[in-house]
N, C-alpha and C. Protein backbone atom coordinates (compact mmCIF):
# COMPACT_ATOMS: atom_id res chain seq x y z
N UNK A 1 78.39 147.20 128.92
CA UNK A 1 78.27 147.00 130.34
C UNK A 1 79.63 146.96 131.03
N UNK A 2 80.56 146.36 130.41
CA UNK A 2 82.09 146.04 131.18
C UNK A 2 82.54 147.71 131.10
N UNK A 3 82.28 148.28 130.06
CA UNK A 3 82.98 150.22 130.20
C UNK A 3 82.11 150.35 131.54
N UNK A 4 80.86 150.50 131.89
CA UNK A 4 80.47 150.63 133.25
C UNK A 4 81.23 150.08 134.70
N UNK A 5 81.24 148.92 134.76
CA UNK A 5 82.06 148.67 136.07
C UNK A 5 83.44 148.58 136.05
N UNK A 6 84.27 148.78 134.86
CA UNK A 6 86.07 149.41 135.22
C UNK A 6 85.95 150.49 135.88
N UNK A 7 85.34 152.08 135.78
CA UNK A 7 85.34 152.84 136.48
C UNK A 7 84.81 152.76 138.06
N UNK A 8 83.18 151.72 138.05
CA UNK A 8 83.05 151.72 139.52
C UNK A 8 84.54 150.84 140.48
N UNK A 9 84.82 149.82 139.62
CA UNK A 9 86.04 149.54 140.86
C UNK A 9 87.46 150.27 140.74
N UNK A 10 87.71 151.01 139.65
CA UNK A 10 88.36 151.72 139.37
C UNK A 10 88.18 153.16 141.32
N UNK A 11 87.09 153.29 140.77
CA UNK A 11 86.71 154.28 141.84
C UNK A 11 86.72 153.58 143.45
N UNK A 12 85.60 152.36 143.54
CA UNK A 12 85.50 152.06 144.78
C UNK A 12 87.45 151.26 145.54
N UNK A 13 88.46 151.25 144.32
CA UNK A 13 89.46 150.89 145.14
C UNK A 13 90.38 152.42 145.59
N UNK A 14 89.95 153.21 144.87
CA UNK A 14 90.88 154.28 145.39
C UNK A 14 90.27 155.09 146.64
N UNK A 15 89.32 155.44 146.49
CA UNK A 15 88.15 155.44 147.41
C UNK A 15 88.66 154.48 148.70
N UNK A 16 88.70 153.61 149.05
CA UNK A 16 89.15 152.32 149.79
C UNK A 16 90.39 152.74 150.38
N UNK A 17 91.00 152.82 149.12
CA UNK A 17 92.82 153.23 149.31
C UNK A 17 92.60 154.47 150.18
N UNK A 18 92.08 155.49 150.04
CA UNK A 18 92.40 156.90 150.76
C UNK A 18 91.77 156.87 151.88
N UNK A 19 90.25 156.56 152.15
CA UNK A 19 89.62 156.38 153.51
C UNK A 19 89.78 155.47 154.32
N UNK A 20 89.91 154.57 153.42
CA UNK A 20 90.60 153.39 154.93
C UNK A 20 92.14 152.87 155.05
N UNK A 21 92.99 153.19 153.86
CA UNK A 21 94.10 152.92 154.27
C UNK A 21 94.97 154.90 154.83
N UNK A 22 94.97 155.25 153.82
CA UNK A 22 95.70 156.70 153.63
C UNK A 22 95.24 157.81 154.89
N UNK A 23 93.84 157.78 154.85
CA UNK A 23 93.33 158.70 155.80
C UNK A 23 93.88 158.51 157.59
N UNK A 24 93.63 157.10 157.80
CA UNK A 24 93.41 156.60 159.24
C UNK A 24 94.84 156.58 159.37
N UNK A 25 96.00 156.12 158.38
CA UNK A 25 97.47 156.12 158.56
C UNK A 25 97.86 157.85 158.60
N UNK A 26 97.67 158.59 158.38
CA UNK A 26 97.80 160.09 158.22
C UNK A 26 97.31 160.52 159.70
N UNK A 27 95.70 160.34 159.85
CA UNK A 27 95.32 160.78 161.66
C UNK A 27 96.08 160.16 162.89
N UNK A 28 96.30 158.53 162.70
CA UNK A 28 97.12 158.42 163.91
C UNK A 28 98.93 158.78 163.65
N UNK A 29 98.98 159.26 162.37
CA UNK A 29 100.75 159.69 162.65
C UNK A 29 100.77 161.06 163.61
N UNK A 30 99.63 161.95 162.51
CA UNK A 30 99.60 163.37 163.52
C UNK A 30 98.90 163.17 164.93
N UNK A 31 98.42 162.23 165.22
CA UNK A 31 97.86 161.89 167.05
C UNK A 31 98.87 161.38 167.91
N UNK A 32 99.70 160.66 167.19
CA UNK A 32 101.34 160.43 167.84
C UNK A 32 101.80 161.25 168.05
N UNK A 33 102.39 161.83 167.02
CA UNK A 33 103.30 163.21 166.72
C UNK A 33 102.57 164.46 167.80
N UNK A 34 101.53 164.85 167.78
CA UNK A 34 101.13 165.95 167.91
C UNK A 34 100.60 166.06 169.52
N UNK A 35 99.97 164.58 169.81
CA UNK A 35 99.44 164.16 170.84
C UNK A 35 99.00 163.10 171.45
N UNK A 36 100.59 162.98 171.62
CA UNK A 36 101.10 161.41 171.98
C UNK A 36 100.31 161.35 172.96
N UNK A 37 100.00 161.31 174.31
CA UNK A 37 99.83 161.26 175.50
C UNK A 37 97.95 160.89 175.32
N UNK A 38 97.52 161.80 174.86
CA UNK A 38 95.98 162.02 174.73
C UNK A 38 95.14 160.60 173.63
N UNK A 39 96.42 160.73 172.73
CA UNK A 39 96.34 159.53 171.78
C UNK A 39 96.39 157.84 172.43
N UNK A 40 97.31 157.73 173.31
CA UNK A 40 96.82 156.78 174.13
C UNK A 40 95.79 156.69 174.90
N UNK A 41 95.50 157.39 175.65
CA UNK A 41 94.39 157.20 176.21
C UNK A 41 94.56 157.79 177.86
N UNK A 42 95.60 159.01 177.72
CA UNK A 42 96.01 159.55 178.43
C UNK A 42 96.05 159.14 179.85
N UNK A 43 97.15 158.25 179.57
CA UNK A 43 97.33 156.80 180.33
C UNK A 43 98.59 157.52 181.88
N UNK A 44 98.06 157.31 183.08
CA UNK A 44 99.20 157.86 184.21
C UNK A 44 100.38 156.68 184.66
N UNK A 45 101.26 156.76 184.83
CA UNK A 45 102.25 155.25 185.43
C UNK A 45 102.76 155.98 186.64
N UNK A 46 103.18 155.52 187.02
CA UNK A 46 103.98 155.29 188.70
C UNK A 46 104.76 154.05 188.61
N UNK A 47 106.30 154.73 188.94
CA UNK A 47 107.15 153.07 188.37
C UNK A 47 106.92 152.76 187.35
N UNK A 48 106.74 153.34 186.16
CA UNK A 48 106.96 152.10 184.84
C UNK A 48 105.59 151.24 184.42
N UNK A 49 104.57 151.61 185.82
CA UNK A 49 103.34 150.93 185.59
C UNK A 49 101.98 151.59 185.31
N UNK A 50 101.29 151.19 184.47
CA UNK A 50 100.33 152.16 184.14
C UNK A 50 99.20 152.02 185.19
N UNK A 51 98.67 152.98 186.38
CA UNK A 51 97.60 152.90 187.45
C UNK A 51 96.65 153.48 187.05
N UNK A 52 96.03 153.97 186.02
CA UNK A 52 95.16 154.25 185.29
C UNK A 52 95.17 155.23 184.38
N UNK A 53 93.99 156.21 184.21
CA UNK A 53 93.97 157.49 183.30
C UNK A 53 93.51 157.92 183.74
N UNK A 54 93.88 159.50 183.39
CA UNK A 54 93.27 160.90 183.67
C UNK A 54 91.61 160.95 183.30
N UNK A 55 91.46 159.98 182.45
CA UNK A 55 90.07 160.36 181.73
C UNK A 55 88.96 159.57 182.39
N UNK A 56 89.38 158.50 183.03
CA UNK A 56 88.15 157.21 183.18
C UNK A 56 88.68 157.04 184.90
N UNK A 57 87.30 157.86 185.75
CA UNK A 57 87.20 157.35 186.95
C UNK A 57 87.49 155.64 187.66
N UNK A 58 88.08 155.75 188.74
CA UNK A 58 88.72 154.17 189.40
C UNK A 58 87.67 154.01 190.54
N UNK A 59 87.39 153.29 191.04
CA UNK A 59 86.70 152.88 191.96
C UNK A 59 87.36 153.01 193.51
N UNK A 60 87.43 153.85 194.29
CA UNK A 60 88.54 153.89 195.77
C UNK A 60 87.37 154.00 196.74
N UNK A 61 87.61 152.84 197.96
CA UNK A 61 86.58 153.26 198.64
C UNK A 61 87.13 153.06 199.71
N UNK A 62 88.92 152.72 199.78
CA UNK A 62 89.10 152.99 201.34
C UNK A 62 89.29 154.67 202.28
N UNK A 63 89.28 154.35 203.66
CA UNK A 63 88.99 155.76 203.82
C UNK A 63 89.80 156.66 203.64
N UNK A 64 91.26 156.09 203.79
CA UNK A 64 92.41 156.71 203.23
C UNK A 64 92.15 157.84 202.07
N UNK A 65 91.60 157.39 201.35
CA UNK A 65 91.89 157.61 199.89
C UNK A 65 90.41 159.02 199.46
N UNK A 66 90.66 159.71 198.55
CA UNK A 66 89.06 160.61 198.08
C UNK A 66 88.09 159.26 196.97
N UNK A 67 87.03 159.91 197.23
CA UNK A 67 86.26 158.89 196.62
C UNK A 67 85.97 159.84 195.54
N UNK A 68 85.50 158.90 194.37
CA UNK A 68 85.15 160.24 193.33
C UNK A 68 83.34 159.26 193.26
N UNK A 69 82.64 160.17 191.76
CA UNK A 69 81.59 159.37 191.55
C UNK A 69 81.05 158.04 191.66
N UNK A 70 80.05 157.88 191.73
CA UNK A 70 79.58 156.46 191.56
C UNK A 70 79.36 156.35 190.03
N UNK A 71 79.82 155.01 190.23
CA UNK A 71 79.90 154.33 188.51
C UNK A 71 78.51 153.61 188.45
N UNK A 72 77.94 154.11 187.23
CA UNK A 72 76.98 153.08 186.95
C UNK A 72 76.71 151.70 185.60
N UNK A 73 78.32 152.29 185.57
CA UNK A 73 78.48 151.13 184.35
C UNK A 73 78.36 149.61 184.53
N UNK A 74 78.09 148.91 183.82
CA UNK A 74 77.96 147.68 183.48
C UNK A 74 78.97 146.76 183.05
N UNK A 75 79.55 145.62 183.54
CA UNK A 75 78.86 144.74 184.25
C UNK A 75 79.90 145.06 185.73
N UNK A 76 80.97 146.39 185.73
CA UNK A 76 81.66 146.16 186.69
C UNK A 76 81.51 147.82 186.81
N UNK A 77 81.58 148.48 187.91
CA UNK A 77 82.44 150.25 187.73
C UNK A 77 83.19 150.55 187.08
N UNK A 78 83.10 151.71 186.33
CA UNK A 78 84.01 152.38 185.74
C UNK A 78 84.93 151.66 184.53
N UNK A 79 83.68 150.68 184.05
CA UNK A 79 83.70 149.60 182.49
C UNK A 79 84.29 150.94 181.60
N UNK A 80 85.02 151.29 181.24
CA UNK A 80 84.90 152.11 179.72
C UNK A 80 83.99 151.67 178.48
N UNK A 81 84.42 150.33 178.22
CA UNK A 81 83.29 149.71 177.19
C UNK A 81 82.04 149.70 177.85
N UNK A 82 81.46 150.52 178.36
CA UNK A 82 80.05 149.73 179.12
C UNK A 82 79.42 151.69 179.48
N UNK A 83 80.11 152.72 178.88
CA UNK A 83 79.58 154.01 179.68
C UNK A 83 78.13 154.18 179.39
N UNK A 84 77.86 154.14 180.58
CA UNK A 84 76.43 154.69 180.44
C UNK A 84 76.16 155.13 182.00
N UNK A 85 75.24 155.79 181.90
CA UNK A 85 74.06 156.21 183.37
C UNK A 85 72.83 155.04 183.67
N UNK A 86 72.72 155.55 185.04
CA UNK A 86 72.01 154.79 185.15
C UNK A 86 70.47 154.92 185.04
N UNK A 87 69.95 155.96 183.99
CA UNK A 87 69.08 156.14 183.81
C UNK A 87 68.05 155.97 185.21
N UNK A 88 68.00 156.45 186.19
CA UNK A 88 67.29 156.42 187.07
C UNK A 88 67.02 157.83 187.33
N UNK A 89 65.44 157.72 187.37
CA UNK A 89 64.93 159.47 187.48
C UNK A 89 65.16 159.90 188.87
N UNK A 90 64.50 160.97 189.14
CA UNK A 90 64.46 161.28 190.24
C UNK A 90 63.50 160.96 191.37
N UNK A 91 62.24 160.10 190.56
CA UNK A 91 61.21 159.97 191.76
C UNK A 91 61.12 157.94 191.62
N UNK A 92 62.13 157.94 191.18
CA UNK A 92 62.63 156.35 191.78
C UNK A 92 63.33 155.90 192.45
N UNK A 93 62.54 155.30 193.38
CA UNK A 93 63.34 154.26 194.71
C UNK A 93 64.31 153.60 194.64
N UNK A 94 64.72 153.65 193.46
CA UNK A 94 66.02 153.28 193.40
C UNK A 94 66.95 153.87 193.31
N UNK A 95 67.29 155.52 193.17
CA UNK A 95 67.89 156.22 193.23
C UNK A 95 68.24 156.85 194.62
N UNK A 96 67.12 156.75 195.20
CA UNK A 96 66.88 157.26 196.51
C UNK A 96 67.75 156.00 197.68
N UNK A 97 67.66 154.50 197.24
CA UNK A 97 68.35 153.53 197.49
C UNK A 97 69.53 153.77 197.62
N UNK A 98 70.39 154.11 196.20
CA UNK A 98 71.37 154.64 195.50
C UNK A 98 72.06 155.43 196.40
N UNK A 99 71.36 156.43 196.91
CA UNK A 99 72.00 157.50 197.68
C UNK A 99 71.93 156.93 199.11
N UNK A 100 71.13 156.33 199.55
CA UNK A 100 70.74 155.98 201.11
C UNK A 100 72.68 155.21 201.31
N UNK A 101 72.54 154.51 200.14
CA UNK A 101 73.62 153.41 200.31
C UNK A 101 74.79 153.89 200.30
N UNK A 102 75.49 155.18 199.64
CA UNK A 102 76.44 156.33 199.86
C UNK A 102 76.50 156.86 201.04
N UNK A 103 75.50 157.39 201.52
CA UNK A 103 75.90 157.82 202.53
C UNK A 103 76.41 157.00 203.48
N UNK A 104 75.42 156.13 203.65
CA UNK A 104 75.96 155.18 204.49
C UNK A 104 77.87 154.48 204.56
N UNK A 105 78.05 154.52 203.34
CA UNK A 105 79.01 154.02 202.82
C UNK A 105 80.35 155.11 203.50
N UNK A 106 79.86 156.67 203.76
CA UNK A 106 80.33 157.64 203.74
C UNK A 106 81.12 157.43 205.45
N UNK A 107 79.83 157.25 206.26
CA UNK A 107 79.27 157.51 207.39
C UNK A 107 80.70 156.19 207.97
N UNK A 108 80.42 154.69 207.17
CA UNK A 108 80.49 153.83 208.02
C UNK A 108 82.84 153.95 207.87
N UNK A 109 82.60 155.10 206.72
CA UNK A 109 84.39 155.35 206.66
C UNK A 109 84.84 156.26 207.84
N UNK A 110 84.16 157.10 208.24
CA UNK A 110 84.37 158.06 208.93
C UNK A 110 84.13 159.33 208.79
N UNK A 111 83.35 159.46 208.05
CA UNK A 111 83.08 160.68 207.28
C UNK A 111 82.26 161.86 208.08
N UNK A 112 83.08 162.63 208.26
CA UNK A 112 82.18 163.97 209.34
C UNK A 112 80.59 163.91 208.36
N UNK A 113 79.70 163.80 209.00
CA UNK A 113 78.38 163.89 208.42
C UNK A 113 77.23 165.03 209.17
N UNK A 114 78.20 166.24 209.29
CA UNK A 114 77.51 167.14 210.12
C UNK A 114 76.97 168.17 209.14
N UNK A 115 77.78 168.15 208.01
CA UNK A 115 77.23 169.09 206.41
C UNK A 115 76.78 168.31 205.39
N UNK A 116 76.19 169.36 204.70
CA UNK A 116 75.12 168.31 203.68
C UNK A 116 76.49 168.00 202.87
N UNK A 117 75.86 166.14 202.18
CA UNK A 117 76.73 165.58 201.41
C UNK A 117 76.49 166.31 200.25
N UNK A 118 77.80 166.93 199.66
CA UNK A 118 77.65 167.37 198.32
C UNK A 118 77.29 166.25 197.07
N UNK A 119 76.40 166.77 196.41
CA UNK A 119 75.32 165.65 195.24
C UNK A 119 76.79 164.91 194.75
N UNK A 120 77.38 165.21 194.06
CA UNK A 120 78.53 164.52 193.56
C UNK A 120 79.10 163.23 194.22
N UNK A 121 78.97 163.39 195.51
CA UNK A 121 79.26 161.62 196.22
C UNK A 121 78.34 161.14 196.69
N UNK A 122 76.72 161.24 196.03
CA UNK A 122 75.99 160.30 196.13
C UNK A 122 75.16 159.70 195.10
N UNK A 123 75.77 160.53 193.71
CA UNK A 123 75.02 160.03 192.43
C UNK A 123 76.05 159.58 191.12
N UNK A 124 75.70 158.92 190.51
CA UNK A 124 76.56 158.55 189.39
C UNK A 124 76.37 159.93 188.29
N UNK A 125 77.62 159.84 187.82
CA UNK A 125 77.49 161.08 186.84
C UNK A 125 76.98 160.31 185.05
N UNK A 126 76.74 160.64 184.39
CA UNK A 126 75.58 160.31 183.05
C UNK A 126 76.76 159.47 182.56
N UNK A 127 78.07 159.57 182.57
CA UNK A 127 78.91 158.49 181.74
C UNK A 127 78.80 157.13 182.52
N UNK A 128 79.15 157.48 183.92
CA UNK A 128 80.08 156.45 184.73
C UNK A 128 81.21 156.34 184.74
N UNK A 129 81.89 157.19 183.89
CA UNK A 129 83.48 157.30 184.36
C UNK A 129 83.78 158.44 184.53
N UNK A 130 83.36 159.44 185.19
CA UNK A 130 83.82 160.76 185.52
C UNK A 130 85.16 160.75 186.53
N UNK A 131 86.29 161.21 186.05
CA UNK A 131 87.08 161.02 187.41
C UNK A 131 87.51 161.93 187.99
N UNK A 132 86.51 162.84 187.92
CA UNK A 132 86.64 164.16 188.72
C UNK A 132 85.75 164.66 189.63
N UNK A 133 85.83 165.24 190.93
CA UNK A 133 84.57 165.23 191.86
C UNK A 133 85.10 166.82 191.88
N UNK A 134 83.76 167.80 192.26
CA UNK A 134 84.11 168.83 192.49
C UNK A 134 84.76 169.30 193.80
N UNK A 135 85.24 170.25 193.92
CA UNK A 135 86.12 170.87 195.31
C UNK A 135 85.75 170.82 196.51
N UNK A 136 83.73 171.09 196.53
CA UNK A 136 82.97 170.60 197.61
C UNK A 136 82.95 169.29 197.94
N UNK A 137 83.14 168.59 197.14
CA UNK A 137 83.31 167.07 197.51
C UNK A 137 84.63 166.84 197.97
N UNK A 138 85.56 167.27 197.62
CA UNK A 138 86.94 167.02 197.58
C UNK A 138 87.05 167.83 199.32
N UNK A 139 86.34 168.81 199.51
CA UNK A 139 86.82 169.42 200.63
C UNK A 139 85.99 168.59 201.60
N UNK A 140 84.69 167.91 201.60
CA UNK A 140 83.65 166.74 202.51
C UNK A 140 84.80 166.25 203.11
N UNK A 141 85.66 165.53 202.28
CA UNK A 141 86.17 164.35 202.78
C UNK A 141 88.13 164.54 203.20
N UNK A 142 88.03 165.57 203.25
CA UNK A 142 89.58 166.05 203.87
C UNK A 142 89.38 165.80 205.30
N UNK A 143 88.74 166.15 206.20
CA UNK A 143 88.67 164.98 207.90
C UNK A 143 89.00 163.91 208.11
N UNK A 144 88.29 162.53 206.68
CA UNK A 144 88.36 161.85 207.03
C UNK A 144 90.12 161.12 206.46
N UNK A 145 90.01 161.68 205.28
CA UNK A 145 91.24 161.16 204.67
C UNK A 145 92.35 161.13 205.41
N UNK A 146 92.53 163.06 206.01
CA UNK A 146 93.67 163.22 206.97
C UNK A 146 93.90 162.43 208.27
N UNK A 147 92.61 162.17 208.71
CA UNK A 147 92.15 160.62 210.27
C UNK A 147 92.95 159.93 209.46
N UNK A 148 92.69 158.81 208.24
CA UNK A 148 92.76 157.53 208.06
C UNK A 148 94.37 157.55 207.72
N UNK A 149 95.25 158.65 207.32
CA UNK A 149 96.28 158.52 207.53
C UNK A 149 97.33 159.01 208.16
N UNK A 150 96.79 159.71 209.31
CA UNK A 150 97.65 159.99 209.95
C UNK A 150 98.24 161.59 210.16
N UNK A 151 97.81 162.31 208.79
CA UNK A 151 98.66 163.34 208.34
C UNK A 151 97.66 165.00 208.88
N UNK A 152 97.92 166.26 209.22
CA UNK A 152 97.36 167.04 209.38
C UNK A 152 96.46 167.52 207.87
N UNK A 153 95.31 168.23 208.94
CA UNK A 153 94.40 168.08 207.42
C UNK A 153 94.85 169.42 206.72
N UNK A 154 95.40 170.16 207.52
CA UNK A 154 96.02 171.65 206.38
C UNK A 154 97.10 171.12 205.27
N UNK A 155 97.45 170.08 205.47
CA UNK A 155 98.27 169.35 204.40
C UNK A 155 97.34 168.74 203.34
N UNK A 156 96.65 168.05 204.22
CA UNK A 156 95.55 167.20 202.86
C UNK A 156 95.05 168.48 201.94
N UNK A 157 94.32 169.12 202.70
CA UNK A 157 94.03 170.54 202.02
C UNK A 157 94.47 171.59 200.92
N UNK A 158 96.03 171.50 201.26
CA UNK A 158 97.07 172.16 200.39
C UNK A 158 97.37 171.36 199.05
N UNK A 159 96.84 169.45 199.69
CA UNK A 159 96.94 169.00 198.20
C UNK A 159 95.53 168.88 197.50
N UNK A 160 94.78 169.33 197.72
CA UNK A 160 93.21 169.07 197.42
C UNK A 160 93.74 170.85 196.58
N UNK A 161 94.08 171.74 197.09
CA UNK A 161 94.20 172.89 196.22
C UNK A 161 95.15 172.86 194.77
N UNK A 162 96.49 172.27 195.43
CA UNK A 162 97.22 171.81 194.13
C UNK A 162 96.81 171.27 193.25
N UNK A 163 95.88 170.27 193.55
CA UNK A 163 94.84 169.23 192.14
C UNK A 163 93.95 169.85 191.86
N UNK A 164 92.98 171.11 192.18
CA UNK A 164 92.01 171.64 191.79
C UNK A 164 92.05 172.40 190.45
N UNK A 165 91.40 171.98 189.26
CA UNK A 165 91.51 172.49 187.74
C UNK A 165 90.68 173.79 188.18
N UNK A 166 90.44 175.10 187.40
CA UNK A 166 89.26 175.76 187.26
C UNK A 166 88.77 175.30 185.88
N UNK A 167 87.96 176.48 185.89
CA UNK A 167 87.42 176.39 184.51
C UNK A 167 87.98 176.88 183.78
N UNK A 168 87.42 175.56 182.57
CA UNK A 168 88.38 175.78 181.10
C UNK A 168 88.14 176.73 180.29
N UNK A 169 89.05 177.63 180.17
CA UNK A 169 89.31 178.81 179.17
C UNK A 169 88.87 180.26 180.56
N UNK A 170 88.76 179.60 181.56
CA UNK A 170 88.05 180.91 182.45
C UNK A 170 86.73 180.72 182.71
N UNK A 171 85.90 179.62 181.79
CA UNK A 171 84.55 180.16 181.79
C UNK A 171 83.46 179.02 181.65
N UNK A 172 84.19 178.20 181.15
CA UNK A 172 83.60 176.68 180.69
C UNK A 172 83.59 176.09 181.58
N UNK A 173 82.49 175.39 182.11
CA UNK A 173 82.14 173.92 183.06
C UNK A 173 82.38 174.69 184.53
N UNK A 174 83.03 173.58 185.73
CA UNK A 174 83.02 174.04 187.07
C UNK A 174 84.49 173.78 187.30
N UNK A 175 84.68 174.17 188.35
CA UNK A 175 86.29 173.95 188.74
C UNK A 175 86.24 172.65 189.74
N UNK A 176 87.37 171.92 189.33
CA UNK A 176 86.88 170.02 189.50
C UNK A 176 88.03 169.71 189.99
N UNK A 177 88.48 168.34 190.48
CA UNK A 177 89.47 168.05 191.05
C UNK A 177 89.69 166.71 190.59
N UNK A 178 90.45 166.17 190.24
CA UNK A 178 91.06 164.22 189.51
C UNK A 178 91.21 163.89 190.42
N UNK A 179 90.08 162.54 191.27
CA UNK A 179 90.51 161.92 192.02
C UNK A 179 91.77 160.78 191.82
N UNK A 180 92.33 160.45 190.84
CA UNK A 180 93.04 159.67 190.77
C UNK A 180 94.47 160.42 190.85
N UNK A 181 94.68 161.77 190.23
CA UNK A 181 95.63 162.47 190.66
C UNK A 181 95.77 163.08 192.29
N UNK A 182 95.09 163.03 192.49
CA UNK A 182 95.05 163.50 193.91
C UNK A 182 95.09 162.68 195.16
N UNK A 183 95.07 161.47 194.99
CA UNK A 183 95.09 160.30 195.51
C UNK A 183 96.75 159.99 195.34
N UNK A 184 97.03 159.70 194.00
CA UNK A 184 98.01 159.54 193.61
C UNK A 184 99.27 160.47 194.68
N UNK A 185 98.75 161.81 194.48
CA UNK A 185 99.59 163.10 195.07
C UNK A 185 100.04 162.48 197.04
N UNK A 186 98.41 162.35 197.32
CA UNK A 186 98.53 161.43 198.65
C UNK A 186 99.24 160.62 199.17
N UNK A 187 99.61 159.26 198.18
CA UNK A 187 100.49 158.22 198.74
C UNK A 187 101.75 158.61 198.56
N UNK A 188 102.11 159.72 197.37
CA UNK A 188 103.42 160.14 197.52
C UNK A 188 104.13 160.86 198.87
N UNK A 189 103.21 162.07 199.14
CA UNK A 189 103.46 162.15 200.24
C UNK A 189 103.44 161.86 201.68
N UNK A 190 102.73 160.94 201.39
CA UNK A 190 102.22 159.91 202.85
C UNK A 190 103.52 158.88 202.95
N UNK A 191 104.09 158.70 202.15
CA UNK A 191 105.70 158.20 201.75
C UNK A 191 106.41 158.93 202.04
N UNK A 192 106.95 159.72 201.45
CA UNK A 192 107.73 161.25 201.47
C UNK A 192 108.01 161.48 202.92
């Protein structure tokens, strides 16, 4: 019986040794090395300070500023530990709530409300941290942004084009815009 279990711990420590020590020390050297930036958590600073990430939508709802999705995460917006949707169909009153309360939200910033609101600023996207709104959304709210600060809107505009990604590889997904970069882009030059 003892010739039987020298080999199982024989096995289950090297085993041990390579998948949990060797392996995970090997992936984050080459995620440093290779892709530092992404490996954090592709984290943005301003000054030395980190104001969020590229990856996980922020919550902005003054009028100044572009609004991106609604978060439906738990127990706060745009929880990372908490992504989820809000599982609400389409023929529930609470979705319909959901949206009543956007617009409104839209309306009471200043928001020209003479074109239809593009779906994107009145529904949560399936994660809750999307931090990208598409170009139709991004272009809704160039009136009000350029009002709330002051600046001509062919400027806001020119930076709503500068932040606009297309699609990836040419062909993949929609062409989207980072509200947090583009916001970001805003106070610089609203400074500037």
């Amino acid at each position: 019986m003892k010739s039987l279990f020298r080999p199982l711990i024989v096995i289950f420590a090297v085993l041990s040794a390579v998948t949990g020590l060797a392996y995970p020390a090997v992936m984050t050297a080459v995620g440093q090395a290779a892709f530092h930036d992404q490996a954090n958590g592709s984290l943005v600073e301003v000054n030395g300070k980190v104001v969020g990430s590229t990856l996980i939508g922020q919550q902005f709802d003054a009028p100044q500023y572009f609004w991106g999705r609604l978060s439906a995460t738990a127990p706060m917006p745009y929880n990372a530990q908490g992504s989820s949707g809000s599982n609400i169909g389409p023929t529930n009153p609470a979705l319909v709530d959901e949206v009543k309360g956007r617009i409104d939200a839209l309306k009471a910033a200043g928001t020209d409300m003479s074109q239809p609101v593009p779906v994107d600023l009145v529904t949560s996207s399936a994660s809750g941290l999307d931090p990208e709104i598409s170009p139709a959304a991004a272009a809704y709210q160039i009136a009000r942004v350029a009002k709330a600060r002051g600046m001509n809107a062919n400027d806001v505009q020119a930076l709503v084009d500068r932040y606009t990604s297309g699609r990836q590889f040419g062909i993949l997904g929609e062409s989207r815009v980072n509200v947090l970069a583009l916001n970001l882009a805003l106070d610089a030059a609203h400074r500037g």
